[in-house]
C-alpha atoms as a PDB file:
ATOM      1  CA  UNK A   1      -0.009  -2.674 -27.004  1.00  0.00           C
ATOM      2  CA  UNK A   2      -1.994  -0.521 -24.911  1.00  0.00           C
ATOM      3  CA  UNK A   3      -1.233   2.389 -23.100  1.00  0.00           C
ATOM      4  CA  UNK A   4      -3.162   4.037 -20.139  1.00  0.00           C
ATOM      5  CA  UNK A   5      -2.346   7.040 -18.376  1.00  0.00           C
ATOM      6  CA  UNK A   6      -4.812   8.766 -15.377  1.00  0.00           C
ATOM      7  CA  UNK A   7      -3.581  11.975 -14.223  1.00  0.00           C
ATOM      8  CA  UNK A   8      -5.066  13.856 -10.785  1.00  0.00           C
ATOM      9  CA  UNK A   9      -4.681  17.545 -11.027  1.00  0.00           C
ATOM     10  CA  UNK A  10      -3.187  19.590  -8.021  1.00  0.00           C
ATOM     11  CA  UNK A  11      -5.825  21.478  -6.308  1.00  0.00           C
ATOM     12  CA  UNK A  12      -5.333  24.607  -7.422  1.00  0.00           C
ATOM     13  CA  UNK A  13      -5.206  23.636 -11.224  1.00  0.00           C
ATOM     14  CA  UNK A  14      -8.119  21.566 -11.074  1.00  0.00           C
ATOM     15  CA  UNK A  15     -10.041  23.919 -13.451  1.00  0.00           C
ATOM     16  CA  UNK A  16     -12.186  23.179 -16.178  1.00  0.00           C
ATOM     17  CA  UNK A  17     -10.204  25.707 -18.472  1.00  0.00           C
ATOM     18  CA  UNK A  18      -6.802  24.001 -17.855  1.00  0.00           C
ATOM     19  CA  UNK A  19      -8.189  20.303 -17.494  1.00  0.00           C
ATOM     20  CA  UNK A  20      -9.611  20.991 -20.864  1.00  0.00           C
ATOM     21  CA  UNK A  21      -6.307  22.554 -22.295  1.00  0.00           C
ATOM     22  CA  UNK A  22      -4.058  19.876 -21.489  1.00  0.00           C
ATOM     23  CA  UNK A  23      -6.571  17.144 -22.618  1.00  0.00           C
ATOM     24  CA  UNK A  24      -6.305  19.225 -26.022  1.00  0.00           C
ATOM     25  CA  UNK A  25      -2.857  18.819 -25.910  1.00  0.00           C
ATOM     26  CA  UNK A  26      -3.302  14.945 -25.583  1.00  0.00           C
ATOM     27  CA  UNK A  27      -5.074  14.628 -28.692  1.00  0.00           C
ATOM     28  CA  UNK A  28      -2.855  16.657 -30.509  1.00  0.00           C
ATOM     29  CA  UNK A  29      -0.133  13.789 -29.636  1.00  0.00           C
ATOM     30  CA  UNK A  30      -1.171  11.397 -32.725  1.00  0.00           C
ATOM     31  CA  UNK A  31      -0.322  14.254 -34.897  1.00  0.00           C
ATOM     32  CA  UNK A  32       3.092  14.386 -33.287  1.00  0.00           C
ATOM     33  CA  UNK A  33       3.889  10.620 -32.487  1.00  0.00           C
ATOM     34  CA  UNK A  34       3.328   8.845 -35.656  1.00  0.00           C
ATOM     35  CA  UNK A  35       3.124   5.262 -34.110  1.00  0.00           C
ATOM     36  CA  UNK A  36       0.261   6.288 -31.866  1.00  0.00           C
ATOM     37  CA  UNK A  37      -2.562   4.106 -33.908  1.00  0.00           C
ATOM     38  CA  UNK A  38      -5.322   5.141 -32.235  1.00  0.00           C
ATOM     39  CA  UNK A  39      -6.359   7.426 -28.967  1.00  0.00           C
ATOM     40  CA  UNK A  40      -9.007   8.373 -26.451  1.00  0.00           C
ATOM     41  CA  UNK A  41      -8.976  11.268 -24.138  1.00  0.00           C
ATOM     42  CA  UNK A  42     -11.449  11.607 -21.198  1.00  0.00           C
ATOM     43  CA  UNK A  43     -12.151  14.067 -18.821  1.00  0.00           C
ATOM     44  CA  UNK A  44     -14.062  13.765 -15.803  1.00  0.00           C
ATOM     45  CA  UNK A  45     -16.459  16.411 -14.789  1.00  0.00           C
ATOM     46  CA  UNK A  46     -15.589  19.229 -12.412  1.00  0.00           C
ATOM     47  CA  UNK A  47     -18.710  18.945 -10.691  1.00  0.00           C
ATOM     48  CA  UNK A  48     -17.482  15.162  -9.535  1.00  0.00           C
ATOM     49  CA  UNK A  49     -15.373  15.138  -6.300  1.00  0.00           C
ATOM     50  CA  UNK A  50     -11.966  13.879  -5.944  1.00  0.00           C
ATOM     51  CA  UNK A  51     -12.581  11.417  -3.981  1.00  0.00           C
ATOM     52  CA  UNK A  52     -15.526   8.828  -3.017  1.00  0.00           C
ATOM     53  CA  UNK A  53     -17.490  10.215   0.475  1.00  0.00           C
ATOM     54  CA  UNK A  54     -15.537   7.422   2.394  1.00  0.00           C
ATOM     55  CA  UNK A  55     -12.457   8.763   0.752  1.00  0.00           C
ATOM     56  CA  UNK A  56     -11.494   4.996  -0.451  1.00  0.00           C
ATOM     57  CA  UNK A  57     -11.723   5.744  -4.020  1.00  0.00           C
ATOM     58  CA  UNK A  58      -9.737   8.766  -5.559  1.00  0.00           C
ATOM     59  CA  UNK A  59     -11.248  10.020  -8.778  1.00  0.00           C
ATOM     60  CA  UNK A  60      -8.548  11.410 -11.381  1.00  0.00           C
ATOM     61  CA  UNK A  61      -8.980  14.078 -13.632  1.00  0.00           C
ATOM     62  CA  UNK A  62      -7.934  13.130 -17.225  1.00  0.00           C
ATOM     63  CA  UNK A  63      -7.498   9.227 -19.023  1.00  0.00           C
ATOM     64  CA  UNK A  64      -5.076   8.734 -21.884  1.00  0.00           C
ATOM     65  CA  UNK A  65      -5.453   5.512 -23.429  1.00  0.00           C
ATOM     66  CA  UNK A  66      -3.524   5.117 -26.593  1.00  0.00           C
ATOM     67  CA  UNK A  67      -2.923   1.923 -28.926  1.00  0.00           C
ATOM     68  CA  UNK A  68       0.295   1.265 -30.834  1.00  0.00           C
ATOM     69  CA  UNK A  69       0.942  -1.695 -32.914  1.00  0.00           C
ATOM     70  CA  UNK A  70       4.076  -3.200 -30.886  1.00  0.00           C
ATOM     71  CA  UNK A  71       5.438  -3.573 -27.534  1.00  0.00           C
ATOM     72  CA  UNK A  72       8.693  -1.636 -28.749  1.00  0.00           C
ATOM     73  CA  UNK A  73       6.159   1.432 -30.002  1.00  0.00           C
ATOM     74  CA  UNK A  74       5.007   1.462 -26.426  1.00  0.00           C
ATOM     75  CA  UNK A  75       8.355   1.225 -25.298  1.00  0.00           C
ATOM     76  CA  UNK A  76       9.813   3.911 -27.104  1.00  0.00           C
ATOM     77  CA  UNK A  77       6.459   6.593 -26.768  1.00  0.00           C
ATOM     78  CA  UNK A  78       8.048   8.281 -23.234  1.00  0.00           C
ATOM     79  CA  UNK A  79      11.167   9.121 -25.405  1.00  0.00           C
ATOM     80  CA  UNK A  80       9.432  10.631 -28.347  1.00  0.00           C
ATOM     81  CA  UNK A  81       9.664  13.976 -28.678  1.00  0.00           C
ATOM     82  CA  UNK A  82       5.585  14.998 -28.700  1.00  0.00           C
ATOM     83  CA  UNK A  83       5.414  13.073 -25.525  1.00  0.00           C
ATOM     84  CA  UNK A  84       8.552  14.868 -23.723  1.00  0.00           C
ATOM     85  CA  UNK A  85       6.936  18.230 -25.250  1.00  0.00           C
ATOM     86  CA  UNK A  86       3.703  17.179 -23.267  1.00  0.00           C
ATOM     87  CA  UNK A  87       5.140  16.069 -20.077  1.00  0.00           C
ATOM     88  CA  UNK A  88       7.120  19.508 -19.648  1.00  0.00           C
ATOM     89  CA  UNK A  89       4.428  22.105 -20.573  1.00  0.00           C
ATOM     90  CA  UNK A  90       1.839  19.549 -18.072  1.00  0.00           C
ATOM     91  CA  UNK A  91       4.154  18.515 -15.457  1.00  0.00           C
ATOM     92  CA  UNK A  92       3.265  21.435 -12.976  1.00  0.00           C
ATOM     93  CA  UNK A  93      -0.267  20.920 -13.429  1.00  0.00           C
ATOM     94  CA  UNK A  94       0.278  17.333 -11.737  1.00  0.00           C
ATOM     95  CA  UNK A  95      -0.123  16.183  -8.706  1.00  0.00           C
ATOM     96  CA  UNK A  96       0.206  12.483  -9.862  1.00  0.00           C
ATOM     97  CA  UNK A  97      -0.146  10.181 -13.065  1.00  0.00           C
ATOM     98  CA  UNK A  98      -0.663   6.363 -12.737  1.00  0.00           C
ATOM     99  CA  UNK A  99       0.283   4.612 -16.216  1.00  0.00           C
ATOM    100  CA  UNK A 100       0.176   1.094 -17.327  1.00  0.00           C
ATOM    101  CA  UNK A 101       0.974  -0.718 -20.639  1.00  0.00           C
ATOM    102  CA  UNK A 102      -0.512  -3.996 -21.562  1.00  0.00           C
ATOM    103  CA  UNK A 103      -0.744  -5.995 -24.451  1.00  0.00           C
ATOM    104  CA  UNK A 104      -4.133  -6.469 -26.223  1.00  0.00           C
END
């Protein structure tokens, strides 16, 4: 399974220094979620708006995209504890975070 995450900074934390720090923390979650098989962080650049000139397309800040072997990994990653350790030292940083898990 196949796990994607997109998260849009709030204004005022849409820094390179803390975009960068949090994306750290997401590849530190392998290390701390042992059924996370593999991962890929990316980080748009600051220099990029938020949003297309015709303000149709919003541009996010950060991707997760993270592969475990079964659907019940997946299932079971918001409850682990790395992931619960991310989402509370990120969560005021966010102004919102799409996800979506698919098999592949």
């Amino acid at each position: 399974m196949r796990h994607v995450s997109v998260f849009r900074f709030k204004p005022e934390y849409r820094t390179e220094e803390i975009v960068f720090r949090i994306a750290e923390q997401l590849r530190a979650l392998p290390e701390q979620v042992p059924t996370i098989l593999e991962s890929e962080i990316g980080v748009k650049p600051i220099q990029i708006p938020p949003e297309s000139p015709d303000g149709l397309v919003q541009f996010y800040d950060l991707i997760q995209i993270i592969t475990f072997a079964s659907s019940e990994d997946c299932a079971a990653y918001p409850a682990a504890e790395g992931h619960i350790r991310f989402v509370t030292a990120s969560g005021e940083y966010m102004d919102q975070v799409i996800g979506i898990d698919y098999p592949v």
